[in-house]
Protein backbone atom coordinates (compact mmCIF):
# COMPACT_ATOMS: atom_id res chain seq x y z
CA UNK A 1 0.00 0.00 0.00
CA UNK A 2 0.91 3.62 -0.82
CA UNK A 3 1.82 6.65 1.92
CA UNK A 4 -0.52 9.23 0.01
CA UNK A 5 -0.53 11.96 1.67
CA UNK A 6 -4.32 11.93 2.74
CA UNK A 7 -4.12 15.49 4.51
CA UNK A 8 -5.58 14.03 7.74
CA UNK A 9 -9.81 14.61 8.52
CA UNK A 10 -11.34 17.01 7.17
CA UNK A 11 -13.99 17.28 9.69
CA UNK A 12 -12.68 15.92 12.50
CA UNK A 13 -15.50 15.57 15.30
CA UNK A 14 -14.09 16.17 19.20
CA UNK A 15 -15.65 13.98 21.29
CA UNK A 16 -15.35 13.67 25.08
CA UNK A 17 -14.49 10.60 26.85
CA UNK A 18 -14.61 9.65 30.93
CA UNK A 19 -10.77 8.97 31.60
CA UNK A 20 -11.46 7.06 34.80
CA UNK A 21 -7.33 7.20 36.18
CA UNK A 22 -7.97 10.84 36.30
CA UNK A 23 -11.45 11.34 36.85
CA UNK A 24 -11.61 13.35 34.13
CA UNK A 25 -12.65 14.50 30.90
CA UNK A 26 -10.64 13.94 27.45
CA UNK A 27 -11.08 14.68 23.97
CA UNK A 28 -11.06 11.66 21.26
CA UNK A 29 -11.08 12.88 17.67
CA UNK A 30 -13.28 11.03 15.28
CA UNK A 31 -12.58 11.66 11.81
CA UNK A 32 -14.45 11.06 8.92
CA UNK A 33 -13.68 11.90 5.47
CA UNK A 34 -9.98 12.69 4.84
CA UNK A 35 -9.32 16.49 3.56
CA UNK A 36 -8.06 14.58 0.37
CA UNK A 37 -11.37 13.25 -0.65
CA UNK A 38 -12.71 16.62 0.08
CA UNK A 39 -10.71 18.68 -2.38
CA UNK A 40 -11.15 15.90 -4.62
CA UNK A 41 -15.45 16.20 -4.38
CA UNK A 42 -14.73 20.30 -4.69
CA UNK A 43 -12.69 19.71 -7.89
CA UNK A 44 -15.21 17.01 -8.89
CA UNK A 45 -18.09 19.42 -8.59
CA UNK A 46 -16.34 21.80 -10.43
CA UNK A 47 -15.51 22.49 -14.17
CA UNK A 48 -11.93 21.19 -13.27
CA UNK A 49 -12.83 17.56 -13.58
CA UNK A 50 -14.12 18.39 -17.37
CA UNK A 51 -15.85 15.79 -19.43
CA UNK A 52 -14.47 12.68 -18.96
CA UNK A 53 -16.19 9.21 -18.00
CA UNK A 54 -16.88 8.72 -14.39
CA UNK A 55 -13.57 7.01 -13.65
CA UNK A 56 -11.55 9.97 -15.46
CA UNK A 57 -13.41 12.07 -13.84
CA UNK A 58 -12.80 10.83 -10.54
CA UNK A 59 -9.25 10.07 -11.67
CA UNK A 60 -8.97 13.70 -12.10
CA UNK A 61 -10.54 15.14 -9.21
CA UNK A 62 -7.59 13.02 -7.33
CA UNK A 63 -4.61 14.63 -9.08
CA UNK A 64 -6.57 18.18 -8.37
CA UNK A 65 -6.57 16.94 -4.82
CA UNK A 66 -3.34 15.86 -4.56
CA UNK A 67 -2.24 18.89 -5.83
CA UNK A 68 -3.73 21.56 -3.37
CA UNK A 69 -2.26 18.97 -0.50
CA UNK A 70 1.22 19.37 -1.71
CA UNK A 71 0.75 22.87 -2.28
CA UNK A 72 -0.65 23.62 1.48
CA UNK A 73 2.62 21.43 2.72
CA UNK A 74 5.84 22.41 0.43
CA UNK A 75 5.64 19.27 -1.06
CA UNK A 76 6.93 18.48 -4.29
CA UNK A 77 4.23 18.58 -6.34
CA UNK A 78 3.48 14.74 -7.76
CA UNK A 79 4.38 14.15 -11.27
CA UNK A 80 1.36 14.02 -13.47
CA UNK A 81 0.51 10.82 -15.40
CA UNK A 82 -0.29 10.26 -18.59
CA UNK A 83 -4.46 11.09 -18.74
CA UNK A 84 -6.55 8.54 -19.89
CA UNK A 85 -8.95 10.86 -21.80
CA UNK A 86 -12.35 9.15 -22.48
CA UNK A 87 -15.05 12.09 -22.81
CA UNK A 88 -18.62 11.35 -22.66
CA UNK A 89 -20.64 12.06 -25.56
């Protein structure tokens, strides 16, 4: 398996929890959806992903998304692949 960079949640949920050693309260985070998947529904729901088949489409939203997470880090930026172009008619 891959280390993509996933961004961490993008909605992470702070929920308290009884930590009984010290009689008190802590917070757990619960994530959800990563912040990867949600730049890559933005991009999807925008002109960016163009007019290709579902899977292109979704192909691209990812390389949109990975993208904007290197950019927000310094990372280099991932080298592009070769598209697989297959517009819908």
């Amino acid at each position: 398996m891959s280390n993509i960079n996933d961004g961490g949640p993008a909605f992470p949920n702070a929920e308290p929890m009884w930590d009984s050693a010290t009689n008190t309260y802590t917070r757990h985070i619960i994530g959800g959806m990563t912040l990867r998947d949600w730049f890559a529904g933005q991009a999807l729901a925008s002109d960016w992903a163009g007019d290709y088949s579902p899977t292109g489409a979704a192909e691209q939203a990812y390389r949109y998304a990975d993208a904007m997470l290197a950019e927000r880090t310094n990372e280099p930026r991932p080298q592009p692949k070769e598209a697989k172009l297959n517009y819908v008619n």
